[in-house]
N, C-alpha and C. Protein backbone atom coordinates (compact mmCIF):
# COMPACT_ATOMS: atom_id res chain seq x y z
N UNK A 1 -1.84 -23.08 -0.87
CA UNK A 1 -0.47 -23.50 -1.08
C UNK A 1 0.28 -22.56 -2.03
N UNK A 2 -0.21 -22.33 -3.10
CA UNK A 2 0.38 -20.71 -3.96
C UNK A 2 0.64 -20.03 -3.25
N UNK A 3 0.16 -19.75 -2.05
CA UNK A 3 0.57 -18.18 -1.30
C UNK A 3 1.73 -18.19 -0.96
N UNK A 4 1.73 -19.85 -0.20
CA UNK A 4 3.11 -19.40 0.63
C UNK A 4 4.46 -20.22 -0.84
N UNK A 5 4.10 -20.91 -1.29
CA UNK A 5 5.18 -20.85 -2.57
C UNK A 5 5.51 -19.54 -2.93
N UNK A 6 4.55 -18.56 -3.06
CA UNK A 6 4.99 -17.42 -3.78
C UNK A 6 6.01 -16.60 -2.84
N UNK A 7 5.43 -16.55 -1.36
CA UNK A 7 6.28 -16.04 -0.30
C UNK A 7 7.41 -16.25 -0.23
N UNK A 8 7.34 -17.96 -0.54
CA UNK A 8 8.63 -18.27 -0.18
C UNK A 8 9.72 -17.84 -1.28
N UNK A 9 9.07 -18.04 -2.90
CA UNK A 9 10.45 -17.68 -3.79
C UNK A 9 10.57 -15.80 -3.56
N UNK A 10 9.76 -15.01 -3.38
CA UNK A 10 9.90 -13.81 -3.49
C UNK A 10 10.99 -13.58 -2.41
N UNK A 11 10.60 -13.55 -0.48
CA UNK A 11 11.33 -13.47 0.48
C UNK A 11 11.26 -14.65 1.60
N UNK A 12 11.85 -15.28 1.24
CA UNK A 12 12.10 -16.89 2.21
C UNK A 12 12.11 -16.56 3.63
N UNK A 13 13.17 -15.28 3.78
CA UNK A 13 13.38 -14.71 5.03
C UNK A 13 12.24 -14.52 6.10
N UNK A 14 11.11 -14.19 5.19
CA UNK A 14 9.54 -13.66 5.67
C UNK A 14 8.93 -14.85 6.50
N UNK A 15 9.57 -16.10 6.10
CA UNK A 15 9.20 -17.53 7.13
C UNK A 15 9.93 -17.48 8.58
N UNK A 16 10.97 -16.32 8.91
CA UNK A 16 11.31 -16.62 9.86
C UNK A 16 10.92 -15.28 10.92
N UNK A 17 11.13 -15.58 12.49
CA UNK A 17 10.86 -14.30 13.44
C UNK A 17 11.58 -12.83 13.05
N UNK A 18 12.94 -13.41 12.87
CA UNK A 18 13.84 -11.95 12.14
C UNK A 18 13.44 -12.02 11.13
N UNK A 19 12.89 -12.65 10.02
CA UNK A 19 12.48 -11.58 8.88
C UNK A 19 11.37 -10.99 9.50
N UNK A 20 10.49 -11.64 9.67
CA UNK A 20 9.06 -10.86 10.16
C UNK A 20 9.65 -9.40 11.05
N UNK A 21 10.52 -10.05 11.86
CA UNK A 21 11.10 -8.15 12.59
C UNK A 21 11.49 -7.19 11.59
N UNK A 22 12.36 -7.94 10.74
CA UNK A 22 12.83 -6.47 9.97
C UNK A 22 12.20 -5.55 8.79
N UNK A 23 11.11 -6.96 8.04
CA UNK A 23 10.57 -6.29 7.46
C UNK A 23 8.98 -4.96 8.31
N UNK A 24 8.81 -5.75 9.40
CA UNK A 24 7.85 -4.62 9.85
C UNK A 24 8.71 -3.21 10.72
N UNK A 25 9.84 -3.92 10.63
CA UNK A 25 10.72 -2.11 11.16
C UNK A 25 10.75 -1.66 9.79
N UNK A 26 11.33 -2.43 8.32
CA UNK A 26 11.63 -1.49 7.66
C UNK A 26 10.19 -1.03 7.23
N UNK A 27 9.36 -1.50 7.12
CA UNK A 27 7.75 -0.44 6.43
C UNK A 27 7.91 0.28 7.44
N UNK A 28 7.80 0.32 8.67
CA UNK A 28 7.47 1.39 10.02
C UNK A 28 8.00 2.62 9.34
N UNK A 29 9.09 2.49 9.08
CA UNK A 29 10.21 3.55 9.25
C UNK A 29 10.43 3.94 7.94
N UNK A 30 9.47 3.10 6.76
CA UNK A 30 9.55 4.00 5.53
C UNK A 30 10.46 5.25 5.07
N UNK A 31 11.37 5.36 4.21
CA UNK A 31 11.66 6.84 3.50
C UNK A 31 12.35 6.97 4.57
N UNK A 32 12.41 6.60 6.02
CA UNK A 32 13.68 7.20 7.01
C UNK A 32 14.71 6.32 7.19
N UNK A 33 15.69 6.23 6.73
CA UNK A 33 17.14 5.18 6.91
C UNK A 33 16.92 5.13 8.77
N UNK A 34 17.54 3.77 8.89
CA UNK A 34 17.58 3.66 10.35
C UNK A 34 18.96 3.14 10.70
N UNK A 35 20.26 3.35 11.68
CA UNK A 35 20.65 3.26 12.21
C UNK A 35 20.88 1.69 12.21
N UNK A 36 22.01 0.74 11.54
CA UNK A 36 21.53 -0.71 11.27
C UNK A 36 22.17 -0.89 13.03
N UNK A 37 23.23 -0.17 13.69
CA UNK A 37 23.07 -0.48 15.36
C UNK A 37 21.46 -1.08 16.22
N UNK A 38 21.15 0.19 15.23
CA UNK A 38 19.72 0.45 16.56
C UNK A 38 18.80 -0.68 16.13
N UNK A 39 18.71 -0.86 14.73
CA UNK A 39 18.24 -2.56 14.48
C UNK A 39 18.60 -3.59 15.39
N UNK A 40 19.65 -3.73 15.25
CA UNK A 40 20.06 -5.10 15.48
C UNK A 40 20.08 -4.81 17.21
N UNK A 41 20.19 -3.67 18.13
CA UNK A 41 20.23 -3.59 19.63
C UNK A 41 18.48 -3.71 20.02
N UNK A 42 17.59 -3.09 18.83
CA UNK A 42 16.62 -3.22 19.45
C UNK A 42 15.75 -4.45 19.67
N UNK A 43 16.36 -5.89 18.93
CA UNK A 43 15.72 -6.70 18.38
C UNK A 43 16.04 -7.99 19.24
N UNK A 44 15.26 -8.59 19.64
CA UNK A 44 15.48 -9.57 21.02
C UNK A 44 16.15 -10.89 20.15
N UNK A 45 16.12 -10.67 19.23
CA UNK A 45 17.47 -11.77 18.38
C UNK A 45 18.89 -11.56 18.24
N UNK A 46 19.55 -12.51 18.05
CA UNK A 46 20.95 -11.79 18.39
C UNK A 46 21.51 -11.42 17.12
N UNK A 47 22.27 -10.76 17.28
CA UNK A 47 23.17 -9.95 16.26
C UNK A 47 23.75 -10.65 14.99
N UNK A 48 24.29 -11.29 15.03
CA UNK A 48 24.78 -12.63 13.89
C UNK A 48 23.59 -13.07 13.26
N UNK A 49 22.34 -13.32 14.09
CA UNK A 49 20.99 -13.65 12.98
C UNK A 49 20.68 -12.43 12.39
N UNK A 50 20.76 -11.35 13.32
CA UNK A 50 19.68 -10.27 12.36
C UNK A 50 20.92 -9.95 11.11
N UNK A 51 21.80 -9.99 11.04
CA UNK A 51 23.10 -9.55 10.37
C UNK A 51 22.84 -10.42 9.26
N UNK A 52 22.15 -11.32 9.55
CA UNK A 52 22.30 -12.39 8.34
C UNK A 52 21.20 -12.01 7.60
N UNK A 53 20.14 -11.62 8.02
CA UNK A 53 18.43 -11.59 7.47
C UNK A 53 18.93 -10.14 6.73
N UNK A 54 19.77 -9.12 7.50
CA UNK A 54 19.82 -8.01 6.39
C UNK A 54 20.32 -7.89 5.49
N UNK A 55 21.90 -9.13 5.31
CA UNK A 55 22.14 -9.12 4.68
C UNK A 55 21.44 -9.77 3.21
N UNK A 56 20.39 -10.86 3.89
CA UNK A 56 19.57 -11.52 2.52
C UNK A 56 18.60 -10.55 2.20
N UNK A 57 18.27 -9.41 3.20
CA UNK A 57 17.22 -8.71 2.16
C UNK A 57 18.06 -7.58 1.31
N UNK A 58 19.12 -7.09 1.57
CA UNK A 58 19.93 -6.21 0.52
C UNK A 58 20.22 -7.05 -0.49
N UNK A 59 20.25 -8.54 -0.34
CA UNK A 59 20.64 -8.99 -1.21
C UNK A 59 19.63 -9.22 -2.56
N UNK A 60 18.56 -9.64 -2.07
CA UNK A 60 16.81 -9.41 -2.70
C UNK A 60 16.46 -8.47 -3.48
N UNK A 61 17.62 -7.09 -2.79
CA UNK A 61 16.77 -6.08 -3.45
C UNK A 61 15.83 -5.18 -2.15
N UNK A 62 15.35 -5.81 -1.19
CA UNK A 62 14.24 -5.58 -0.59
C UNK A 62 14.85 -4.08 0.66
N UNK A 63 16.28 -4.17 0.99
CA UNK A 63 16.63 -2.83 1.37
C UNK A 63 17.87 -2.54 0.96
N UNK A 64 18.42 -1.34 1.51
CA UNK A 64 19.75 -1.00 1.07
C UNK A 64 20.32 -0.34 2.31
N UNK A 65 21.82 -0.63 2.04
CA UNK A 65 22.73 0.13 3.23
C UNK A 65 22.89 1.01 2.40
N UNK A 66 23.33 2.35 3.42
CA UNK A 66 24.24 3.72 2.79
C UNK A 66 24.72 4.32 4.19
N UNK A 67 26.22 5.13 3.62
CA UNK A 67 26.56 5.29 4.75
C UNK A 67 25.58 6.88 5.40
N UNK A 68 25.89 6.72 7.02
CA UNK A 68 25.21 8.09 7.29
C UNK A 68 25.75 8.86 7.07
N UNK A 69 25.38 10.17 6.74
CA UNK A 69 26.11 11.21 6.18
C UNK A 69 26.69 12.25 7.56
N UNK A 70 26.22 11.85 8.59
CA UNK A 70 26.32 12.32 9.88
C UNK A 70 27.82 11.90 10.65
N UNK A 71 28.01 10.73 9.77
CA UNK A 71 28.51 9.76 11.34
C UNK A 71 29.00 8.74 10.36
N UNK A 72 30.47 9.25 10.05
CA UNK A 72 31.44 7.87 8.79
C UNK A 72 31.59 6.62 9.28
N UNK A 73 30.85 6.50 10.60
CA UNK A 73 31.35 4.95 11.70
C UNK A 73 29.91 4.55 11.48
N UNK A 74 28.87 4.86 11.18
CA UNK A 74 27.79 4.09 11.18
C UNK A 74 27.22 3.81 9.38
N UNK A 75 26.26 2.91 9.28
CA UNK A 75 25.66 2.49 8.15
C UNK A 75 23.99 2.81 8.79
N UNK A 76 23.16 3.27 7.55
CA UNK A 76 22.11 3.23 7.86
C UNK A 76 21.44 1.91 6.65
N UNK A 77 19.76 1.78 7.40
CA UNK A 77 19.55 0.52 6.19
C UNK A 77 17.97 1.35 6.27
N UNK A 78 17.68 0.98 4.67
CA UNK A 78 15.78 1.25 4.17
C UNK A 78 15.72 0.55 3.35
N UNK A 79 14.04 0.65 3.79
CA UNK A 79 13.79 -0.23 2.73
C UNK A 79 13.77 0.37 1.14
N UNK A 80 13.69 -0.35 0.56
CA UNK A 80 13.45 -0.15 -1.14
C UNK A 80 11.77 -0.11 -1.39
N UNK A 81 12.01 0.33 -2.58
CA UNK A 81 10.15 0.83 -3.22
C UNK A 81 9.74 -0.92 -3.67
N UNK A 82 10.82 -2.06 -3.82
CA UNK A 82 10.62 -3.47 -3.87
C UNK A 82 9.89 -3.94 -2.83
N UNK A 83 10.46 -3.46 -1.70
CA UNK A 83 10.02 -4.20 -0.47
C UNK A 83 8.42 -3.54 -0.05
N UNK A 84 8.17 -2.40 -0.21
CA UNK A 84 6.76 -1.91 -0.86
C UNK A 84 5.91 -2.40 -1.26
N UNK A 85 6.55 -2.70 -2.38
CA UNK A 85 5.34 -3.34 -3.28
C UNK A 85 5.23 -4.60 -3.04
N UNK A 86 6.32 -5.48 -2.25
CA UNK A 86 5.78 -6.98 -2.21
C UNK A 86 5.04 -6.92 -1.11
N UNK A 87 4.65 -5.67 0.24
CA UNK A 87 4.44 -5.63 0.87
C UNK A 87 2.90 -5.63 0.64
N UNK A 88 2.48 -4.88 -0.38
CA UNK A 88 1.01 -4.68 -0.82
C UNK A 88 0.45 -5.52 -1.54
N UNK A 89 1.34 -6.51 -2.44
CA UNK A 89 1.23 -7.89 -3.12
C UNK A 89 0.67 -8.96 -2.01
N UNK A 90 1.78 -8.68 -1.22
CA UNK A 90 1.37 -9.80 0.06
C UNK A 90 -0.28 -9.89 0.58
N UNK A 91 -0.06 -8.38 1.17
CA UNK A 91 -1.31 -7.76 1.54
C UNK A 91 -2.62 -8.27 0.89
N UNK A 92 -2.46 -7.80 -0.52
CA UNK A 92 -3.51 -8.53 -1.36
C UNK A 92 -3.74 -9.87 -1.49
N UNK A 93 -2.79 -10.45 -1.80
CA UNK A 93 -3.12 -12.05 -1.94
C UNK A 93 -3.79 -12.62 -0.92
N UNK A 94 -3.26 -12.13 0.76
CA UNK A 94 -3.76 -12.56 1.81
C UNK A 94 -5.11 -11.96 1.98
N UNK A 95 -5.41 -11.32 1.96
CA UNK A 95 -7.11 -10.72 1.53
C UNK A 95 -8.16 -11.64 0.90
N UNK A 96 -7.42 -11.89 -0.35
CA UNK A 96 -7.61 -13.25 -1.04
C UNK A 96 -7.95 -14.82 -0.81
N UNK A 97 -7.58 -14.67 0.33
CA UNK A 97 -7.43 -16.50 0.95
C UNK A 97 -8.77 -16.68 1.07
N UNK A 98 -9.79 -15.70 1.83
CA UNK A 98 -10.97 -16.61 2.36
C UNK A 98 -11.87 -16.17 1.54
């Protein structure tokens, strides 16, 4: 029961299908900003949810928008060195269970 209390106050989001999507795009894609279009087109959820989950993890801390330096019409999103480390926290604790 600690585990998922802890889950839940760290990233609540992580209880749902779009968090679980975005946080395993944003580790995938580590250190490379991605295209928040190509997020939200690639993701069999619709647009208004994933819009919402990114916005609670920028809000966390857990990624960040910036604009592309390519292309003044798009935003890219990464993760943060936060979302990292809760990633390996997680990791561990769940190791932990049995």
């Amino acid at each position: 029961m600690k585990m998922l209390a802890w889950r839940r106050k760290q990233l609540p989001e992580l209880g749902t299908p779009q968090g679980v999507e975005l946080m395993r795009r944003l580790l995938k894609h580590a250190g490379r900003p991605q295209p928040i279009g190509t997020i939200y087109s690639a993701s069999k959820l619709s647009t208004p949810t994933m819009r919402k989950t990114v916005k609670a993890f920028v809000q966390r801390g857990f990624a960040r928008i910036e604009p592309d330096p390519d292309d003044a019409r798009r935003s890219l999103l990464q993760a943060t060195p936060k979302l990292s480390s809760f990633a390996v926290e997680y990791a561990r604790r769940l190791s932990n269970l049995h």
